[in-house]
N, C-alpha and C. Protein backbone atom coordinates (compact mmCIF):
# COMPACT_ATOMS: atom_id res chain seq x y z
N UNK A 1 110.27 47.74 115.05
CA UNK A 1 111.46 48.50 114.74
C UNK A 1 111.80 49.38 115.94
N UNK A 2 112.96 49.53 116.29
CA UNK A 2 113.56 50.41 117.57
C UNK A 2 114.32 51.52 116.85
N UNK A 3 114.06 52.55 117.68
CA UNK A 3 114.70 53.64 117.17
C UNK A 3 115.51 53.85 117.76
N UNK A 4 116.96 54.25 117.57
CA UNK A 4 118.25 54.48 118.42
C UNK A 4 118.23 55.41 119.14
N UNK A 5 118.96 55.08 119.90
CA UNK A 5 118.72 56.10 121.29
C UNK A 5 119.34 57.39 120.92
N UNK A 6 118.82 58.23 121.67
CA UNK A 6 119.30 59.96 122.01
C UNK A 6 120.54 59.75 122.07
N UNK A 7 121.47 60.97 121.58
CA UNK A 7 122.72 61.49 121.49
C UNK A 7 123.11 62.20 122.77
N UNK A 8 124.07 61.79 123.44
CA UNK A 8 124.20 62.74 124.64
C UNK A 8 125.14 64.27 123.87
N UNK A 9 124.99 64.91 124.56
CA UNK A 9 125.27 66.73 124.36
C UNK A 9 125.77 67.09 125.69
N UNK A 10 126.87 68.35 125.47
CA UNK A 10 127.25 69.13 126.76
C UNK A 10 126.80 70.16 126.22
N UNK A 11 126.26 70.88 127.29
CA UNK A 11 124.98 71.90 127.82
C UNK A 11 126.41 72.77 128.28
N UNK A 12 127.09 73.61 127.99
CA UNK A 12 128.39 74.28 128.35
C UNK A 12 127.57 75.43 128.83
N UNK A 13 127.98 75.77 130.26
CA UNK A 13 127.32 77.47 131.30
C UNK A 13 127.64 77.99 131.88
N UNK A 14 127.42 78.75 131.60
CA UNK A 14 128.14 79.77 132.78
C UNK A 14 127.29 80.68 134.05
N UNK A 15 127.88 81.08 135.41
CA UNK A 15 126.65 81.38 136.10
C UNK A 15 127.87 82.80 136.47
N UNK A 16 126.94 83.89 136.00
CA UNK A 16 127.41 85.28 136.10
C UNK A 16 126.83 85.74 137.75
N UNK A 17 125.94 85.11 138.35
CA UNK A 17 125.39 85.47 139.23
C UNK A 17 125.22 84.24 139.92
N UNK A 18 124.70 83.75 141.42
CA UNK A 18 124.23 82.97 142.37
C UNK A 18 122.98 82.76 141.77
N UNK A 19 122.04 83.15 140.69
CA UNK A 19 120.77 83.22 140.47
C UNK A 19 120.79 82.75 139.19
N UNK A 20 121.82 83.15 138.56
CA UNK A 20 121.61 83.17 136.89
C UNK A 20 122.15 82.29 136.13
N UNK A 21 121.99 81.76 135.11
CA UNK A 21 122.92 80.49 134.22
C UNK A 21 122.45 80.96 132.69
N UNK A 22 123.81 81.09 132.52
CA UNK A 22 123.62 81.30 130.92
C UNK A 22 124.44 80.10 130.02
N UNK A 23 123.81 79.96 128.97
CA UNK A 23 124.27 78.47 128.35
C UNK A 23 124.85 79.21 127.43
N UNK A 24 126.45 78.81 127.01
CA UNK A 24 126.67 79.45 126.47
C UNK A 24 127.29 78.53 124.85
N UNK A 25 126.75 77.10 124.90
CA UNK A 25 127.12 76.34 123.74
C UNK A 25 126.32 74.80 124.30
N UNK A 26 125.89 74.26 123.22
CA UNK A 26 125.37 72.84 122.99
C UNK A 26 126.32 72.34 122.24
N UNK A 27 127.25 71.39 122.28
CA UNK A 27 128.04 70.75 121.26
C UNK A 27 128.06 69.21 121.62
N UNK A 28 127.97 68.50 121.33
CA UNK A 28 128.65 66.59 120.95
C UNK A 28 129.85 66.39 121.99
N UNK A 29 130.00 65.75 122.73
CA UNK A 29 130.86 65.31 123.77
C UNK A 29 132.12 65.11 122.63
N UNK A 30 133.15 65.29 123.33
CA UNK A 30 134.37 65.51 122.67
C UNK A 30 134.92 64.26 122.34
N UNK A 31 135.38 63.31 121.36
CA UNK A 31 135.67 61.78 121.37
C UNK A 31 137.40 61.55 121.54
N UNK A 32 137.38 60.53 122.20
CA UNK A 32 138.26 59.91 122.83
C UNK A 32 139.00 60.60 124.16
N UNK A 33 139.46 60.16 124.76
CA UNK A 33 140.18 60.54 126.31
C UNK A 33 140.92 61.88 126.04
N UNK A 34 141.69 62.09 125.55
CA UNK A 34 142.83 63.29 125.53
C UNK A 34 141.79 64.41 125.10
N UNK A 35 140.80 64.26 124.11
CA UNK A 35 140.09 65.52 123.50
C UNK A 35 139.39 65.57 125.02
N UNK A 36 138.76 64.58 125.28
CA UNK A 36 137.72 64.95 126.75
C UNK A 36 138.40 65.59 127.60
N UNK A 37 139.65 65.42 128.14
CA UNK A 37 140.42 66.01 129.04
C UNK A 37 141.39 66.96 129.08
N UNK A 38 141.28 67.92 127.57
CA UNK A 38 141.52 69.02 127.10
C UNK A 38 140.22 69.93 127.14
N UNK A 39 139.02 69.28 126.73
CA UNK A 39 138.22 70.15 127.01
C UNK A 39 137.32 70.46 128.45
N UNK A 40 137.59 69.43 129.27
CA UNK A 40 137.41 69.41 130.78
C UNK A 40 138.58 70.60 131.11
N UNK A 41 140.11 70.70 130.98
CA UNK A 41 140.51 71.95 131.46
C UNK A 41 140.00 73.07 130.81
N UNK A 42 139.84 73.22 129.44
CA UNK A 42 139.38 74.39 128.88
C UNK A 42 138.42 74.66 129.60
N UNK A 43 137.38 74.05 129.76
CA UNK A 43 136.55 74.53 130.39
C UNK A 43 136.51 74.93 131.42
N UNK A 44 137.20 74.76 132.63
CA UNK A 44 137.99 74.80 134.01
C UNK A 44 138.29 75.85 133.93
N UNK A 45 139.33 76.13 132.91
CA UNK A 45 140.17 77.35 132.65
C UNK A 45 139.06 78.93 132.42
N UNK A 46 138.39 78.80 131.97
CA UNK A 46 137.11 79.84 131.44
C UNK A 46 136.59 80.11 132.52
N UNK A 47 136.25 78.79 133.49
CA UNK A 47 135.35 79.27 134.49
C UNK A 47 133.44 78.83 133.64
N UNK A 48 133.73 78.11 133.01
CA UNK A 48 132.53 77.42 132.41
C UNK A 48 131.96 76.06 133.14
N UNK A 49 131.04 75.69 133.26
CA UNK A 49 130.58 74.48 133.36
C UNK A 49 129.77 73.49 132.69
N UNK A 50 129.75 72.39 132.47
CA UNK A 50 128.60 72.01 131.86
C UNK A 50 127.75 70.39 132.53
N UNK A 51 126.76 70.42 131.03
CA UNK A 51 125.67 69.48 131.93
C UNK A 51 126.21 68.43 130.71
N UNK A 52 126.25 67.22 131.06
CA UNK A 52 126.06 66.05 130.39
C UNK A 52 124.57 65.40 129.40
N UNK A 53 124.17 65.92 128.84
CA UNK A 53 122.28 65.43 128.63
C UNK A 53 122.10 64.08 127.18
N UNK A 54 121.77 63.81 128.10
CA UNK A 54 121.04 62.86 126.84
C UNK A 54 119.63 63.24 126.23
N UNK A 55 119.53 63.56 124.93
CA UNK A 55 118.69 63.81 124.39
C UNK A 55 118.49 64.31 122.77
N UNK A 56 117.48 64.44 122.58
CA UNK A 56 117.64 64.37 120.66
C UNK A 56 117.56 65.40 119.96
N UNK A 57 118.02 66.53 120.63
CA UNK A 57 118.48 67.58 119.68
C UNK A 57 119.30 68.48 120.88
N UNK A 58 119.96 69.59 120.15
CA UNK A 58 120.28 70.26 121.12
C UNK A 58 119.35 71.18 121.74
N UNK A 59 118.34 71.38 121.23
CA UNK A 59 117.70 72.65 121.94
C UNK A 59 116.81 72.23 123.29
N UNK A 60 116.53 70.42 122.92
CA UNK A 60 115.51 69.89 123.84
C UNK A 60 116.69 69.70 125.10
N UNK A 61 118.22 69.31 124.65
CA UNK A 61 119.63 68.99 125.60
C UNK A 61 119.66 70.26 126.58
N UNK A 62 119.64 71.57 125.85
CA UNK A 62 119.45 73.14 126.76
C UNK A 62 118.08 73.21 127.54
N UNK A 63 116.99 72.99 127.08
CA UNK A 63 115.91 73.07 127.99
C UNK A 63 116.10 72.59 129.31
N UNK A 64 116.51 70.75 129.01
CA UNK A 64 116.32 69.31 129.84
C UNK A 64 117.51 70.08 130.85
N UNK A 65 118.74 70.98 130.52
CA UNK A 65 119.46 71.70 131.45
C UNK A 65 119.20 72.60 132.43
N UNK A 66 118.58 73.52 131.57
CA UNK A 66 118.04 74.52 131.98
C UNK A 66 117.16 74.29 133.34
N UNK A 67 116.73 73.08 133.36
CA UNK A 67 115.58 72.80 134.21
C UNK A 67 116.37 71.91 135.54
N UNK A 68 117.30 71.32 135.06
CA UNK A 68 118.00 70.98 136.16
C UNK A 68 118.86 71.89 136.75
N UNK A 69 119.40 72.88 136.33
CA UNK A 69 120.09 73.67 136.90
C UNK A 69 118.75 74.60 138.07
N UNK A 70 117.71 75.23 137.88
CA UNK A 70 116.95 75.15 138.16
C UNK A 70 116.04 74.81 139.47
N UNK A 71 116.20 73.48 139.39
CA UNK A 71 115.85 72.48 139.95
C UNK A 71 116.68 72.22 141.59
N UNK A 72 118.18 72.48 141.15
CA UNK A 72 119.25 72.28 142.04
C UNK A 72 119.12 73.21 142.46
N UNK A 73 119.43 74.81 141.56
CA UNK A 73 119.16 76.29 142.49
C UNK A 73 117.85 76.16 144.04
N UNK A 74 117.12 75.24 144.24
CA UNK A 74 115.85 75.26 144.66
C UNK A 74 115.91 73.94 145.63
N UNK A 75 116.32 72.85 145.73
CA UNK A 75 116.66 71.68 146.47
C UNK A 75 117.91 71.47 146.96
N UNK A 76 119.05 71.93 146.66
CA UNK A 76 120.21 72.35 147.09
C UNK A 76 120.17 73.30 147.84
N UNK A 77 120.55 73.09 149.55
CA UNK A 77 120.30 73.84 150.26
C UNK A 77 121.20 74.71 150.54
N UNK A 78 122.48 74.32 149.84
CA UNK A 78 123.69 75.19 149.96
C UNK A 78 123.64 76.38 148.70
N UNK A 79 123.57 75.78 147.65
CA UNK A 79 122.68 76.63 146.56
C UNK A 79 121.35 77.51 147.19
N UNK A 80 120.75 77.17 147.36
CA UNK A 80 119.78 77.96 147.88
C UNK A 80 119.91 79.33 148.67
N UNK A 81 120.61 78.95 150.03
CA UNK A 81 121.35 79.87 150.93
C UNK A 81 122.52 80.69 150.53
N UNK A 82 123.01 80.74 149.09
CA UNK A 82 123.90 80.87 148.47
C UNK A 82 123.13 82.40 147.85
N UNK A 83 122.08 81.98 146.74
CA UNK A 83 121.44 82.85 146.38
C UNK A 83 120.12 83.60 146.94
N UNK A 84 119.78 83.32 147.71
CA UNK A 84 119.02 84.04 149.03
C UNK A 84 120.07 85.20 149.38
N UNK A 85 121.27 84.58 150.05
CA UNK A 85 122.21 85.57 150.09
C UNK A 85 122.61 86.87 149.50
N UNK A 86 122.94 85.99 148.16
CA UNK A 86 122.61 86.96 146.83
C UNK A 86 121.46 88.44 146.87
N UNK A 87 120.30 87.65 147.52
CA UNK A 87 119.25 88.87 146.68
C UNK A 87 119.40 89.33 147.88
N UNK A 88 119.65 89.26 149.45
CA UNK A 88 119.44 90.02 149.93
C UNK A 88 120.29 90.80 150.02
N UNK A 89 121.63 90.50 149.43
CA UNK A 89 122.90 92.12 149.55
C UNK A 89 122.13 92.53 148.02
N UNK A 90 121.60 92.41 146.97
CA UNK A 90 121.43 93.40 145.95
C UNK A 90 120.34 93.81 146.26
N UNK A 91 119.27 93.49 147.03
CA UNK A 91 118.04 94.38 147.26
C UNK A 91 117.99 95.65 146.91
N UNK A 92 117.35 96.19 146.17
CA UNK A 92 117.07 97.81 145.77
C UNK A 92 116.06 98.63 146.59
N UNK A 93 116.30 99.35 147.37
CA UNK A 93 115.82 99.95 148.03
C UNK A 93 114.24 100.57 147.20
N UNK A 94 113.03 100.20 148.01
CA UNK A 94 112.29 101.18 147.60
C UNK A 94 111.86 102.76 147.33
């Protein structure tokens, strides 16, 4: 017996900072063309982003994000130099 595959999910985020990502919704990809490309501007429009994930619930869809966003902050060298940047103008003086 095969079990059907994982449900893909958008991981919807937002990054308040060069450092930071906050998820700010797990929901079901939007069905058919016009809903997808209403919610591609909405999202545009907010200033939101999201992750595409395949996986079988939402909370495991936010983790499996979480970790790629992550992931990119750290191998992305433009990302990287981005938030390096970051900490060194907020540095707090000792």
């Amino acid at each position: 017996m095969t079990s059907s595959p994982d449900p893909q999910w958008w991981v919807i985020y937002h990054e308040p900072t060069p450092i930071e990502m906050t998820i700010i919704a797990v929901e079901p990809p939007p069905s058919g063309d016009a809903a997808h490309d209403k919610r591609c501007a909405e999202l545009e429009a907010s200033g939101q982003l999201a992750y595409v994930i395949t996986a079988s619930d939402q909370d495991a869809a936010a983790e499996i994000a979480g970790r790629a966003w992550a992931e990119e902050l750290v191998t992305n060298p433009a990302r990287h130099a981005t938030a390096e940047a970051y900490l060194a103008a907020n540095r707090r003086p000792n």
